[in-house]
C-alpha atoms as a PDB file:
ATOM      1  CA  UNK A   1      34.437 -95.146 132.879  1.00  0.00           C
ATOM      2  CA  UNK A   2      31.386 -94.672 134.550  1.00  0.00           C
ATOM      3  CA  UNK A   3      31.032 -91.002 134.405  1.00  0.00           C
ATOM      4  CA  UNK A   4      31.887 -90.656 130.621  1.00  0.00           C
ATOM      5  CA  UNK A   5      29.288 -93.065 129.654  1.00  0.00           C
ATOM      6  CA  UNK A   6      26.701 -91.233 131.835  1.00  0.00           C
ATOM      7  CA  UNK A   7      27.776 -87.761 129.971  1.00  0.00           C
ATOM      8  CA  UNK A   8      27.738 -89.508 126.654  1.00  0.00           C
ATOM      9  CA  UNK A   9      24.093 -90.744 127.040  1.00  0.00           C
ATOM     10  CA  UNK A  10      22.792 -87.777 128.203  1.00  0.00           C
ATOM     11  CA  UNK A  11      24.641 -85.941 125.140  1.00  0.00           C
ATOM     12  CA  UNK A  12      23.030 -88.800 122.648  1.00  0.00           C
ATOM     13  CA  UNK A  13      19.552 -88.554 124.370  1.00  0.00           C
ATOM     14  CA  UNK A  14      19.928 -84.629 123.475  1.00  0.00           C
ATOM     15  CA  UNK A  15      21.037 -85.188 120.012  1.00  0.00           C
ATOM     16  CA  UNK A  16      18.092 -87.857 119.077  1.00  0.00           C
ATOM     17  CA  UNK A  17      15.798 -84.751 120.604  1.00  0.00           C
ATOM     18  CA  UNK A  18      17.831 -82.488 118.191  1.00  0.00           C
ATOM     19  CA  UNK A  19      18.834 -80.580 121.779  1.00  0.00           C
ATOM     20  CA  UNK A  20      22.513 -80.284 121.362  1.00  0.00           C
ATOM     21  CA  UNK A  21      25.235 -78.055 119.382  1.00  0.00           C
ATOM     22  CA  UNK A  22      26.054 -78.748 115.890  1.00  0.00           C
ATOM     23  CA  UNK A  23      29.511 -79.795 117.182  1.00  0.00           C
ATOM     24  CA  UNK A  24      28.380 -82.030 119.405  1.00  0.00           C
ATOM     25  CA  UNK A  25      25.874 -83.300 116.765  1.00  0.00           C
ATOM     26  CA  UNK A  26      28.706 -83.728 114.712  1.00  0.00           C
ATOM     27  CA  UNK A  27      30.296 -86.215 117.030  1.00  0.00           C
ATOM     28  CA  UNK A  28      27.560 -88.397 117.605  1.00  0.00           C
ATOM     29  CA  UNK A  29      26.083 -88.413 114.438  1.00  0.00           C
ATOM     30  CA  UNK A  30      28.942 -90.683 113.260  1.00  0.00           C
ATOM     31  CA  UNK A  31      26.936 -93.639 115.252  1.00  0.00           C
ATOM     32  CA  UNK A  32      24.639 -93.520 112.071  1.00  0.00           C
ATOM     33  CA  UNK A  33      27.735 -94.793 110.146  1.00  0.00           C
ATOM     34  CA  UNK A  34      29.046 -96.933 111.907  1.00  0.00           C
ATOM     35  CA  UNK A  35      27.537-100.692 112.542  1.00  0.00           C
ATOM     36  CA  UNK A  36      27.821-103.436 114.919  1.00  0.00           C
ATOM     37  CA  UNK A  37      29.962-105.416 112.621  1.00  0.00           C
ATOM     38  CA  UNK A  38      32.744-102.624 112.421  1.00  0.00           C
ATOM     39  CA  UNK A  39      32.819-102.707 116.492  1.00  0.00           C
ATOM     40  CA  UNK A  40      31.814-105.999 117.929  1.00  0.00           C
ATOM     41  CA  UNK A  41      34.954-108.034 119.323  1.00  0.00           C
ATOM     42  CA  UNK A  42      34.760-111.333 116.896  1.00  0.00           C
ATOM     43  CA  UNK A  43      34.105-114.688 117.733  1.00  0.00           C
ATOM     44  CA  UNK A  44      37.583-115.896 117.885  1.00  0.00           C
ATOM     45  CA  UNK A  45      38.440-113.540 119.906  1.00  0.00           C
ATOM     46  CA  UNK A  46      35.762-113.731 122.690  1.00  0.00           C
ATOM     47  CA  UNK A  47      37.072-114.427 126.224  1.00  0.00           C
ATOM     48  CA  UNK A  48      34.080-116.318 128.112  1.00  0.00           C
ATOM     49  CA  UNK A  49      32.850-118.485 130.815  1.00  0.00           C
ATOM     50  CA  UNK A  50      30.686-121.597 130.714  1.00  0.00           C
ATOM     51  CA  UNK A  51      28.211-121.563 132.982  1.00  0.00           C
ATOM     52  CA  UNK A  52      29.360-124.843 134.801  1.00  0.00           C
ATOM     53  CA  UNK A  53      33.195-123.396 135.901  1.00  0.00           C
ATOM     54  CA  UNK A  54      33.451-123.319 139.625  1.00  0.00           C
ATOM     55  CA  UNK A  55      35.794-122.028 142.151  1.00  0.00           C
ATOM     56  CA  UNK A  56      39.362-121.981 141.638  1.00  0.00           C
ATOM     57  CA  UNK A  57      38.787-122.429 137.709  1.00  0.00           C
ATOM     58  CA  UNK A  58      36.719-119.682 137.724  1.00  0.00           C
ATOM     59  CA  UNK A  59      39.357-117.548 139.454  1.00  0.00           C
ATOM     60  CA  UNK A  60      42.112-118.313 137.199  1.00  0.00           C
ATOM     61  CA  UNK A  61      39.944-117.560 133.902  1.00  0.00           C
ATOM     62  CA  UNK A  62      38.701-114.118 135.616  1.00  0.00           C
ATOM     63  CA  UNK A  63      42.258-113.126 136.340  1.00  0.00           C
ATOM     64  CA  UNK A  64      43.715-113.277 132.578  1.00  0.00           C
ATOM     65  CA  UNK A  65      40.295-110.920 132.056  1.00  0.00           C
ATOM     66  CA  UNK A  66      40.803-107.282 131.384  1.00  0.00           C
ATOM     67  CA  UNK A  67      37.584-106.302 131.318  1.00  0.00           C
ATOM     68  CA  UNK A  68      35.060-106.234 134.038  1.00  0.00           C
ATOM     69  CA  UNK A  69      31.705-108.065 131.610  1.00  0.00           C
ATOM     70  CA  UNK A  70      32.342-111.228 130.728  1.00  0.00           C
ATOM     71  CA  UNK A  71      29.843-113.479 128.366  1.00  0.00           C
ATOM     72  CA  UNK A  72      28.814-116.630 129.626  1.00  0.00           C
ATOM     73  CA  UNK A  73      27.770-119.756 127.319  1.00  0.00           C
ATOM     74  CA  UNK A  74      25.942-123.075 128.123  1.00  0.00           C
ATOM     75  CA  UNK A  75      28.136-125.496 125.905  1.00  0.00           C
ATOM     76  CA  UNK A  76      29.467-123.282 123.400  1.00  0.00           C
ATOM     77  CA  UNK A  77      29.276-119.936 121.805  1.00  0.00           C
ATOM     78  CA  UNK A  78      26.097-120.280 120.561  1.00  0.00           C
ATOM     79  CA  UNK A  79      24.589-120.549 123.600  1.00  0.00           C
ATOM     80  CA  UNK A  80      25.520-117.438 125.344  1.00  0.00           C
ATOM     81  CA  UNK A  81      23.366-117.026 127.950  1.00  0.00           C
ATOM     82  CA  UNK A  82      23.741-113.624 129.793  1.00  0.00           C
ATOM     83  CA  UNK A  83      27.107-112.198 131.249  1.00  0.00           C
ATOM     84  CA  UNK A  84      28.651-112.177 134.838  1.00  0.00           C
ATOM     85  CA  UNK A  85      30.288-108.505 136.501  1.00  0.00           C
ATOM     86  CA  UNK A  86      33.904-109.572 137.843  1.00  0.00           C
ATOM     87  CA  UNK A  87      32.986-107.347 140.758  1.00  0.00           C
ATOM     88  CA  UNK A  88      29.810-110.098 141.864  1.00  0.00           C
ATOM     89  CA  UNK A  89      32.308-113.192 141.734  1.00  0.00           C
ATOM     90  CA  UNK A  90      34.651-111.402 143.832  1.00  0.00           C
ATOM     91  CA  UNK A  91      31.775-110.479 146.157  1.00  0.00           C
ATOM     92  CA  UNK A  92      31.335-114.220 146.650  1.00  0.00           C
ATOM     93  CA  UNK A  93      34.845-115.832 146.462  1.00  0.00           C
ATOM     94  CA  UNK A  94      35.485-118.112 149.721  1.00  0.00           C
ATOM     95  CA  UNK A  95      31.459-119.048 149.753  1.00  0.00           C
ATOM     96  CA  UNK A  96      29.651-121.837 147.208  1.00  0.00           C
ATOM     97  CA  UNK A  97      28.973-120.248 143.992  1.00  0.00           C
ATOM     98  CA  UNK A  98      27.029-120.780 140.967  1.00  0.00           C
ATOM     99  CA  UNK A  99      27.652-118.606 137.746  1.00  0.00           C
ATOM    100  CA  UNK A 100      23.922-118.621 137.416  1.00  0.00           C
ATOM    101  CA  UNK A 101      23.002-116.611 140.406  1.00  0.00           C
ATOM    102  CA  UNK A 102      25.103-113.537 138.612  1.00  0.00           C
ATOM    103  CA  UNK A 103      23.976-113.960 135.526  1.00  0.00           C
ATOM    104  CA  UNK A 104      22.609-110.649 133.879  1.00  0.00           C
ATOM    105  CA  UNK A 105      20.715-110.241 131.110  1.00  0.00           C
ATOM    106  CA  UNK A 106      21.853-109.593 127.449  1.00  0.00           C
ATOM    107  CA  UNK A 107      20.215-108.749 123.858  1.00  0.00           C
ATOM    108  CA  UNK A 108      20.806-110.379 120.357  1.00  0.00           C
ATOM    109  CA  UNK A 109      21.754-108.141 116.997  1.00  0.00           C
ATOM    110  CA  UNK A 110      22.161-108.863 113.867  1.00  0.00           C
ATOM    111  CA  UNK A 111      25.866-107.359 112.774  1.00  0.00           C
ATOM    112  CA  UNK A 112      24.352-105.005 110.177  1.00  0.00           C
ATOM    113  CA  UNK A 113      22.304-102.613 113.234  1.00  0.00           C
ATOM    114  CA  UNK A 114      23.550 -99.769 113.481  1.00  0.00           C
ATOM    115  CA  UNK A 115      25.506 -98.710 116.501  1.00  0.00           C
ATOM    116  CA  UNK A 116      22.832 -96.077 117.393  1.00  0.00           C
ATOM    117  CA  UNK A 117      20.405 -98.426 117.021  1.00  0.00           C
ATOM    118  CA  UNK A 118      21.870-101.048 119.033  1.00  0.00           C
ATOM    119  CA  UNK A 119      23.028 -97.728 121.933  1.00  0.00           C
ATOM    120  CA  UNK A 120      19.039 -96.864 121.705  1.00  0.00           C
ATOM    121  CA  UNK A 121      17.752-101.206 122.532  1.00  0.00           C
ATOM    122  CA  UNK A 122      20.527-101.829 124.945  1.00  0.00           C
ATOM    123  CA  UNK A 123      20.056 -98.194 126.845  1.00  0.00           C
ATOM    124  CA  UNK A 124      16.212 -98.781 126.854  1.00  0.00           C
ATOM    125  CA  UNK A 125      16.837-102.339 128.235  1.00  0.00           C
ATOM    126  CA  UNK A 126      18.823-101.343 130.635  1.00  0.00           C
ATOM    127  CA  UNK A 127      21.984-104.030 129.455  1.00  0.00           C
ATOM    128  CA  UNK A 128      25.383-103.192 128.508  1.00  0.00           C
ATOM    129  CA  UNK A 129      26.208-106.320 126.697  1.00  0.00           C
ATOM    130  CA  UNK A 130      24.831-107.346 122.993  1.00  0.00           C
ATOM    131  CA  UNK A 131      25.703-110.510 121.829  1.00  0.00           C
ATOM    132  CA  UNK A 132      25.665-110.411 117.635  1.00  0.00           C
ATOM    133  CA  UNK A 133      24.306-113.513 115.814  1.00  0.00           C
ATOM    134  CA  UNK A 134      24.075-114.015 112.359  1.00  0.00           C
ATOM    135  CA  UNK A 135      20.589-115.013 110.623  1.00  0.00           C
ATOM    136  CA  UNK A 136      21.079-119.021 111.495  1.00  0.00           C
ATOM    137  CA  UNK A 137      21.705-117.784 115.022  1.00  0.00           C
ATOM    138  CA  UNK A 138      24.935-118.372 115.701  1.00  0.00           C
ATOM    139  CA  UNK A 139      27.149-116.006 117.764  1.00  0.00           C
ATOM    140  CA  UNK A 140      29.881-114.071 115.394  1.00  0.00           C
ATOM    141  CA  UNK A 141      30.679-111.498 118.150  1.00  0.00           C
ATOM    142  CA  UNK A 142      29.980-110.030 121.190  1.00  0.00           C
ATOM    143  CA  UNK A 143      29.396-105.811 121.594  1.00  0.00           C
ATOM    144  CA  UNK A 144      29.701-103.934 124.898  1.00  0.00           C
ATOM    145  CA  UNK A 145      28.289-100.496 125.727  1.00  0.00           C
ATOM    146  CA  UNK A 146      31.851 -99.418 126.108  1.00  0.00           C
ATOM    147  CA  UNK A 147      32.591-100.157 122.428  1.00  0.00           C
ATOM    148  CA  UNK A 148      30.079 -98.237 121.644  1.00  0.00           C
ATOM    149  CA  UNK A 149      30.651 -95.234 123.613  1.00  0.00           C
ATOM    150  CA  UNK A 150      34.669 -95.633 122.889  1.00  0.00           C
ATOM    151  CA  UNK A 151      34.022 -95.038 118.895  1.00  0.00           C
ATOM    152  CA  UNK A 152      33.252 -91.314 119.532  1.00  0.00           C
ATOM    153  CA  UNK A 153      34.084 -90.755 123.575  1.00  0.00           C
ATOM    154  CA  UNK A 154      37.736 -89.813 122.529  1.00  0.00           C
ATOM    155  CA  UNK A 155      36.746 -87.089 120.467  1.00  0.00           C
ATOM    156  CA  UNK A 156      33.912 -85.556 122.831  1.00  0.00           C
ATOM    157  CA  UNK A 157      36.996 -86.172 125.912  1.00  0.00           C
ATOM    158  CA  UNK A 158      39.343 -83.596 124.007  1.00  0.00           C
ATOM    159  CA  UNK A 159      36.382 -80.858 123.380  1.00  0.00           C
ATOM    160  CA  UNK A 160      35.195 -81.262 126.167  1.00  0.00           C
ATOM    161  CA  UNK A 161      37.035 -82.970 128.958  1.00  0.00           C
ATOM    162  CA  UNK A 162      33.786 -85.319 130.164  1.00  0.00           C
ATOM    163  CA  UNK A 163      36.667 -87.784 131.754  1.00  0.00           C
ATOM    164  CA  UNK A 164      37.904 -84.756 134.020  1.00  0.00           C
ATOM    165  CA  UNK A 165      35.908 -86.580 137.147  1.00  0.00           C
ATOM    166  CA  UNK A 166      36.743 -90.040 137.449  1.00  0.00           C
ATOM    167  CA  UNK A 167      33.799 -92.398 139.345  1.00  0.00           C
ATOM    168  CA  UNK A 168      33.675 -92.626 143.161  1.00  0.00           C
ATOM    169  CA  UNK A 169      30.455 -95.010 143.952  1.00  0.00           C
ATOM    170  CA  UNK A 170      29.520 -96.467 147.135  1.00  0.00           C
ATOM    171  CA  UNK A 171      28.536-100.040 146.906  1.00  0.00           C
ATOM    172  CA  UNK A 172      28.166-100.630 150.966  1.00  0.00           C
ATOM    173  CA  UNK A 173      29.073 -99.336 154.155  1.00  0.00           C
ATOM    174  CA  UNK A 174      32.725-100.166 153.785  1.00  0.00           C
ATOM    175  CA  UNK A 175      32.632-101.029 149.848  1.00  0.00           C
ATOM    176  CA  UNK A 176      33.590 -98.425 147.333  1.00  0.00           C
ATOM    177  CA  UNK A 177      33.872 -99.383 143.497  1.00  0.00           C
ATOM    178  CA  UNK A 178      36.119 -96.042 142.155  1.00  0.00           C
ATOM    179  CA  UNK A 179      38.172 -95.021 139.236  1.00  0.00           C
ATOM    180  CA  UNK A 180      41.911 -95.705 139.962  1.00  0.00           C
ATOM    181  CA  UNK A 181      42.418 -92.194 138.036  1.00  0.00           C
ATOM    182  CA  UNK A 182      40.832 -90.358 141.483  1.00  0.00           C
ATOM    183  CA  UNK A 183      42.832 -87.861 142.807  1.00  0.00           C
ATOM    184  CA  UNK A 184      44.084 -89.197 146.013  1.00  0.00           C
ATOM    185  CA  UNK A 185      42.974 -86.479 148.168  1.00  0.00           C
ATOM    186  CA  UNK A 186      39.289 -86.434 146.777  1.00  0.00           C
ATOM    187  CA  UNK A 187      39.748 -90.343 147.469  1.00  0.00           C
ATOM    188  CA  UNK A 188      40.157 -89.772 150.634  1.00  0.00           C
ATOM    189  CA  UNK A 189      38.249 -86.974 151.294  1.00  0.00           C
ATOM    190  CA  UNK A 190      34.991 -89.017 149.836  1.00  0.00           C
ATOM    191  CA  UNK A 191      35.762 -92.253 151.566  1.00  0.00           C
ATOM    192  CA  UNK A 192      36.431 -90.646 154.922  1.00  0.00           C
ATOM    193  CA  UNK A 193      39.648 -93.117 155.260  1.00  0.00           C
ATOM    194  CA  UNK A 194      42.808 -92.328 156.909  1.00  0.00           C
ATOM    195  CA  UNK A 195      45.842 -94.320 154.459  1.00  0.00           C
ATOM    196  CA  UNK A 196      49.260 -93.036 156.040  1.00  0.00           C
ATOM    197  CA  UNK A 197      51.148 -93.455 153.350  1.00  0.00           C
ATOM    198  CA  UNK A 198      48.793 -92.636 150.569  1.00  0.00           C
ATOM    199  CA  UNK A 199      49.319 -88.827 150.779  1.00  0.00           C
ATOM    200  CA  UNK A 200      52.412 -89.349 148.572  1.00  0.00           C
ATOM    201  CA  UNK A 201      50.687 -90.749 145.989  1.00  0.00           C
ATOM    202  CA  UNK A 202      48.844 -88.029 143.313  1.00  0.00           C
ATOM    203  CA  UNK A 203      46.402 -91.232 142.098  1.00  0.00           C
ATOM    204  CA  UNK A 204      44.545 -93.849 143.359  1.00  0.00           C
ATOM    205  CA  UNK A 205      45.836 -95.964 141.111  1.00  0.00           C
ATOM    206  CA  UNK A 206      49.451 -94.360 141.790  1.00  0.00           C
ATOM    207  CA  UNK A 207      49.334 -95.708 145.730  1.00  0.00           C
ATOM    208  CA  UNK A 208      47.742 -99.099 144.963  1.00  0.00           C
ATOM    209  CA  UNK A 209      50.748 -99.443 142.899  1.00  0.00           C
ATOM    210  CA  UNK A 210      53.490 -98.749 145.145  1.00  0.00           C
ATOM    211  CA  UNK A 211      52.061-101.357 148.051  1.00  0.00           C
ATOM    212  CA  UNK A 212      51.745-103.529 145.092  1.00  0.00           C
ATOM    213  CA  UNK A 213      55.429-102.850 143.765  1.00  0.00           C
ATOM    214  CA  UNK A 214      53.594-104.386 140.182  1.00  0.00           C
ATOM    215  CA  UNK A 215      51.057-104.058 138.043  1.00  0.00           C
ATOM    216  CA  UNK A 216      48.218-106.480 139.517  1.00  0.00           C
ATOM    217  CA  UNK A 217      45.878-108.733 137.316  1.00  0.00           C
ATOM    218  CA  UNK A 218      42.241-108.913 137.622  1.00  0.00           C
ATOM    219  CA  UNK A 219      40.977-110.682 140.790  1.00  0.00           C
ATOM    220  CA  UNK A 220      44.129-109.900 142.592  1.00  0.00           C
ATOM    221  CA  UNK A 221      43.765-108.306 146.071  1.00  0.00           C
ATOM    222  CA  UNK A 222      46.141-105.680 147.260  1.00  0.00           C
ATOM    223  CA  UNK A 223      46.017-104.319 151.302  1.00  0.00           C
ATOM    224  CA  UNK A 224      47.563-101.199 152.914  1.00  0.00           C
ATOM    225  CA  UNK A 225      48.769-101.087 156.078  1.00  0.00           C
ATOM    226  CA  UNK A 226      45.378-100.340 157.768  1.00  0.00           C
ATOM    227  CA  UNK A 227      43.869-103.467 156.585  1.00  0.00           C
ATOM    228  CA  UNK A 228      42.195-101.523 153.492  1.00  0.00           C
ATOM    229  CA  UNK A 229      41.648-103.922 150.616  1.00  0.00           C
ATOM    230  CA  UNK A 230      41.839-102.948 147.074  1.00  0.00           C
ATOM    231  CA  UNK A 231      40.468-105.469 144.853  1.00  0.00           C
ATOM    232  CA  UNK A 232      41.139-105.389 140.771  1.00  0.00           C
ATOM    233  CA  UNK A 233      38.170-105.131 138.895  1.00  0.00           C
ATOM    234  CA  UNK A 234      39.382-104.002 136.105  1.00  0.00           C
ATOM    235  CA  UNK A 235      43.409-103.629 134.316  1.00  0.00           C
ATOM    236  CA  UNK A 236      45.506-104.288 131.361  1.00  0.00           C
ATOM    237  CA  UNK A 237      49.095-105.173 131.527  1.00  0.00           C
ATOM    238  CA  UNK A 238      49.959-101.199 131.846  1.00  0.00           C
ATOM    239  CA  UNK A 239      47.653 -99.762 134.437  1.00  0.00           C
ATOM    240  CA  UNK A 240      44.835-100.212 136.834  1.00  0.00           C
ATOM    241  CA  UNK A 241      40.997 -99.245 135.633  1.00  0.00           C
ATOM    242  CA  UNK A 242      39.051-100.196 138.743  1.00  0.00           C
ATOM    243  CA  UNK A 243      38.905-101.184 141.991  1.00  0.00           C
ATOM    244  CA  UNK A 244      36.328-102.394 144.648  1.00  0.00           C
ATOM    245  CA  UNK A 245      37.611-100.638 148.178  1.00  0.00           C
ATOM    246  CA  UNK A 246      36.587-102.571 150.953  1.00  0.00           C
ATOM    247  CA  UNK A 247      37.810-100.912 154.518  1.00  0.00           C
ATOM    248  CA  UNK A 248      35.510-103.083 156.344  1.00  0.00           C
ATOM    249  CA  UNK A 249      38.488-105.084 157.893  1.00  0.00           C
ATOM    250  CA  UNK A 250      40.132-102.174 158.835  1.00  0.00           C
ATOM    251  CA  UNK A 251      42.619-101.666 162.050  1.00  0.00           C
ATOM    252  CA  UNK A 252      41.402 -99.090 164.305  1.00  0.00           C
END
């Protein structure tokens, strides 16, 4: 998802600076209609973390997650505090950890901003999660970047075909976090690794699935034969999003 949120900034930077086509205006004009309220993921239905889980609690909450920004609260709701990347607990599983050392920042909204509004204050602060509160400050949703992007991405995707590269980005030496949608052979061919049986696979995502022989949850960790470890960053109960590639324990 990385790369289509990239191209969609840089397309709604353009349009603010009146520096795009009227068809592509067209597109992301509709963020002026639309408002937080109409997007944000409500209350009740917020998955999140308080800041005091440890260990194998956290694991087990983190692996019925399908997405990869999850809120984290001091007590309750109303408290939210900042959000955690699954990637940076996973990073740190089998060492102590404390939520708070993750944490990253977020930004309050009121549910009647606008969703270009709220794109504009969460690009220029450099967050991708909003948490909405209502005017006695208590929490009645949280917003993601993603939500954002996803009202209007679909429609620039079929113009335009902005998702035709999925992300490859090098984390580490041995770390990759990449797109399970990657053709295998540019996979490959970026990473510089040598997976025997992964030239029968047309995906990414299409190999980690046949050493998996399932769909894998978040948090789960899946290995090839060469010691390569694919760990789930980000999945529904269909397909894999994300993965963090770590070939650092590799068998030469």
């Amino acid at each position: 998802m990385f790369r289509p949120i990239f191209s969609f900034l840089k397309k709604f930077v353009a349009w603010k600076r009146r520096d795009v086509s009227a068809q592509d205006g067209s597109f992301l004009a509709k963020l002026d209609s639309i408002y937080v309220e109409d997007i944000m993921v409500e209350r009740s239905k917020i998955v999140a973390l308080d800041v005091r889980t440890m260990g194998e609690g956290l694991l087990e909450v983190l692996k019925g997650i399908s997405h990869s920004r999850v809120p984290v609260f001091d007590g309750n709701l109303d408290k939210i505090v900042g959000f955690i990347h699954v990637k940076d607990v996973l990073n740190r599983m089998g060492a102590p950890f404390n939520i708070r050392s993750a944490l990253r920042k977020i930004v309050c909204v009121p549910p009647s901003m606008k969703a270009s509004g709220l794109l504009m204050e969460m690009k220029a602060a450099r967050v991708h999660v909003a948490v909405v509160v209502d005017e006695f400050g208590a929490t009645v949703g949280v917003v993601t970047m993603t939500d954002i992007v996803e009202q209007i991405l679909g429609d620039i995707q079929d113009e335009h075909g902005v998702d035709a590269e999925p992300s490859f980005l090098r984390v580490g030496s041995d770390k990759f976090e990449v797109s399970t949608g990657i053709e295998m052979k540019e996979f490959l061919d970026k990473s510089g690794l040598e997976l025997k049986a992964g030239h029968g696979s047309r995906t990414l995502g299409g190999y980690i699935l046949s050493i998996a022989g399932k769909v894998p949850s978040v948090g789960d960790v899946v290995s090839s034969p060469e010691g390569v470890e694919f760990t789930i960053l980000d999945a529904d109960n269909k397909k894999i999003g994300v993965v963090l590639v770590d070939a650092s324990r590799i068998e030469n």
